[in-house]
Each structure stands twice: as C-alpha cells, then as structure tokens.
C-alpha atoms as a PDB file:
ATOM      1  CA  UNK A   1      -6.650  -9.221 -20.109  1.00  0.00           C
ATOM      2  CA  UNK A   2      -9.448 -11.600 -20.542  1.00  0.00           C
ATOM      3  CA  UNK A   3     -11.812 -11.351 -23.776  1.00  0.00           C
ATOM      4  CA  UNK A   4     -14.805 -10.609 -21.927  1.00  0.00           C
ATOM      5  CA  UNK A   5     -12.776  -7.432 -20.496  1.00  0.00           C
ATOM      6  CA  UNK A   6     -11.577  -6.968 -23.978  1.00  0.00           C
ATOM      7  CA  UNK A   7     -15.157  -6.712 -25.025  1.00  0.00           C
ATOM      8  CA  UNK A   8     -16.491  -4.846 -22.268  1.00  0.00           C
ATOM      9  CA  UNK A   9     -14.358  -1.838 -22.406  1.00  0.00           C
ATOM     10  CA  UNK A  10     -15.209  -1.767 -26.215  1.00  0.00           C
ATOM     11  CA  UNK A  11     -18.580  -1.848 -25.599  1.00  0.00           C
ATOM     12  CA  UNK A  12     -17.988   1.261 -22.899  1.00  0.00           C
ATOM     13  CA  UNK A  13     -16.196   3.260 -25.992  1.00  0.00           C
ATOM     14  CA  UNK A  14     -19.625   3.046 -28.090  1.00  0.00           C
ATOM     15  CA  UNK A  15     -21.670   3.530 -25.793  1.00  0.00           C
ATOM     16  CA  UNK A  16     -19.971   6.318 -24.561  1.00  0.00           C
ATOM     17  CA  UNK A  17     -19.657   7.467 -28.465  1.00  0.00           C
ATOM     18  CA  UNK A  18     -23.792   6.994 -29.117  1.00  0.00           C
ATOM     19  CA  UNK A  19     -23.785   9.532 -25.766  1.00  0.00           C
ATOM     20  CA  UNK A  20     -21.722  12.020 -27.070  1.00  0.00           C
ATOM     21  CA  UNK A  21     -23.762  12.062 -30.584  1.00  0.00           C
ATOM     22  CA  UNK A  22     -26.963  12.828 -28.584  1.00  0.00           C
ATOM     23  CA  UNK A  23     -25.530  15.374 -26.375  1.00  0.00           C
ATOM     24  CA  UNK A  24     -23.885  17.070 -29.474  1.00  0.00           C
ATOM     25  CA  UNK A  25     -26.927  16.867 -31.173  1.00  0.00           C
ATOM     26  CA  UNK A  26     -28.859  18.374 -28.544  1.00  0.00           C
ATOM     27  CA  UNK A  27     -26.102  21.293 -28.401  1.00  0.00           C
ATOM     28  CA  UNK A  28     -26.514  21.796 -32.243  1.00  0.00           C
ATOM     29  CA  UNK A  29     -22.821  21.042 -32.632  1.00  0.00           C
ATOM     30  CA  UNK A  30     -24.130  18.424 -34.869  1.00  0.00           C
ATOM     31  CA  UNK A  31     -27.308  18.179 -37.228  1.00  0.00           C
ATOM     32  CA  UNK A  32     -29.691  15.926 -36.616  1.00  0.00           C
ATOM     33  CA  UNK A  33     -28.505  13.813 -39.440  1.00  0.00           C
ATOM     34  CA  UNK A  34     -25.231  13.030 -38.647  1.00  0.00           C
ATOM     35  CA  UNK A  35     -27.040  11.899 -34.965  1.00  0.00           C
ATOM     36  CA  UNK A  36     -29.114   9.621 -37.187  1.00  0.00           C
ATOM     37  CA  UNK A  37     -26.469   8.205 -39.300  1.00  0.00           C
ATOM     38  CA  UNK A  38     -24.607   7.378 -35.643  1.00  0.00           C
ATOM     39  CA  UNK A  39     -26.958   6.046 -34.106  1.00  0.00           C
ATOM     40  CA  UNK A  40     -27.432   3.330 -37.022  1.00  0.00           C
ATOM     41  CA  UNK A  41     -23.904   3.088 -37.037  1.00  0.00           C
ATOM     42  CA  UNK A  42     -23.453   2.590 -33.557  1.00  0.00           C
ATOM     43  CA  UNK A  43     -26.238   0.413 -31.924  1.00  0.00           C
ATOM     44  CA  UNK A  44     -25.860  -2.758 -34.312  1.00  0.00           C
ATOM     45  CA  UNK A  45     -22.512  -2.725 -33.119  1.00  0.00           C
ATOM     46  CA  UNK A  46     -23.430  -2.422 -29.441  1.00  0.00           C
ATOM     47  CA  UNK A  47     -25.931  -4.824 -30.022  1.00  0.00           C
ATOM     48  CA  UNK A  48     -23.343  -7.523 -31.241  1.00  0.00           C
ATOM     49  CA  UNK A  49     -20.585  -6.367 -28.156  1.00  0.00           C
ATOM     50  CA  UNK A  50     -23.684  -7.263 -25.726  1.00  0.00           C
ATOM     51  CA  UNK A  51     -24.512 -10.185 -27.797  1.00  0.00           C
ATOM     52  CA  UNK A  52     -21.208 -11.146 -27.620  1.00  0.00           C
ATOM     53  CA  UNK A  53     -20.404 -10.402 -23.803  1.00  0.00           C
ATOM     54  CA  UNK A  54     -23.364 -12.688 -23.122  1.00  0.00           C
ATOM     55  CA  UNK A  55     -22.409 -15.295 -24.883  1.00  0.00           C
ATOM     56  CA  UNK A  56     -19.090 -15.598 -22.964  1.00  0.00           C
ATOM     57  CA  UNK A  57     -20.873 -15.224 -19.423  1.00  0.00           C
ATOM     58  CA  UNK A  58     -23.334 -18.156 -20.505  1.00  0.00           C
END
C-alpha cells in the first residue's frame, strides 16, 4: 500500500468519525459538548491528512 492510500483511508476514518458526532448529536445520544470538543478534535487533524494528501499529489 502506497502512503497516499495510507493517508487517504485515514482521512475516510475521521471524517467518517466528525459524521457520526453530528448525527449523534442531532439524535441527543450525545450533548452538544462532547460534539464541540470533537469537532476541535477532529478537523485539525483532517486538516493536516488533506494537507498532507496534497502534498504527496503535488
């Protein structure tokens, strides 16, 4: 497996992750807190996977 793959399907796994929060959120499985405190968690990391995936395509 190439890095870029590598990279990509990690990128899938938060993005899919920062989905989840909001749909749990919306559900009220979660507070709206816990959404918060994912979503900072979350897009600086898919921000530097993007960043990153990018980088190798330039």
């Amino acid at each position: 497996m190439q890095p870029i793959e590598l990279l990509q399907k990690e990128l899938t796994k938060w993005n899919y992750s920062l989905k989840k929060s909001k749909i749990s959120f919306e559900k009220n499985n979660i507070t709206k807190e816990v959404h918060e405190e994912h979503k900072r968690n979350l897009i600086p990391l898919i921000d530097t996977y993007q960043k990153a995936i990018q980088k190798l395509l330039e």
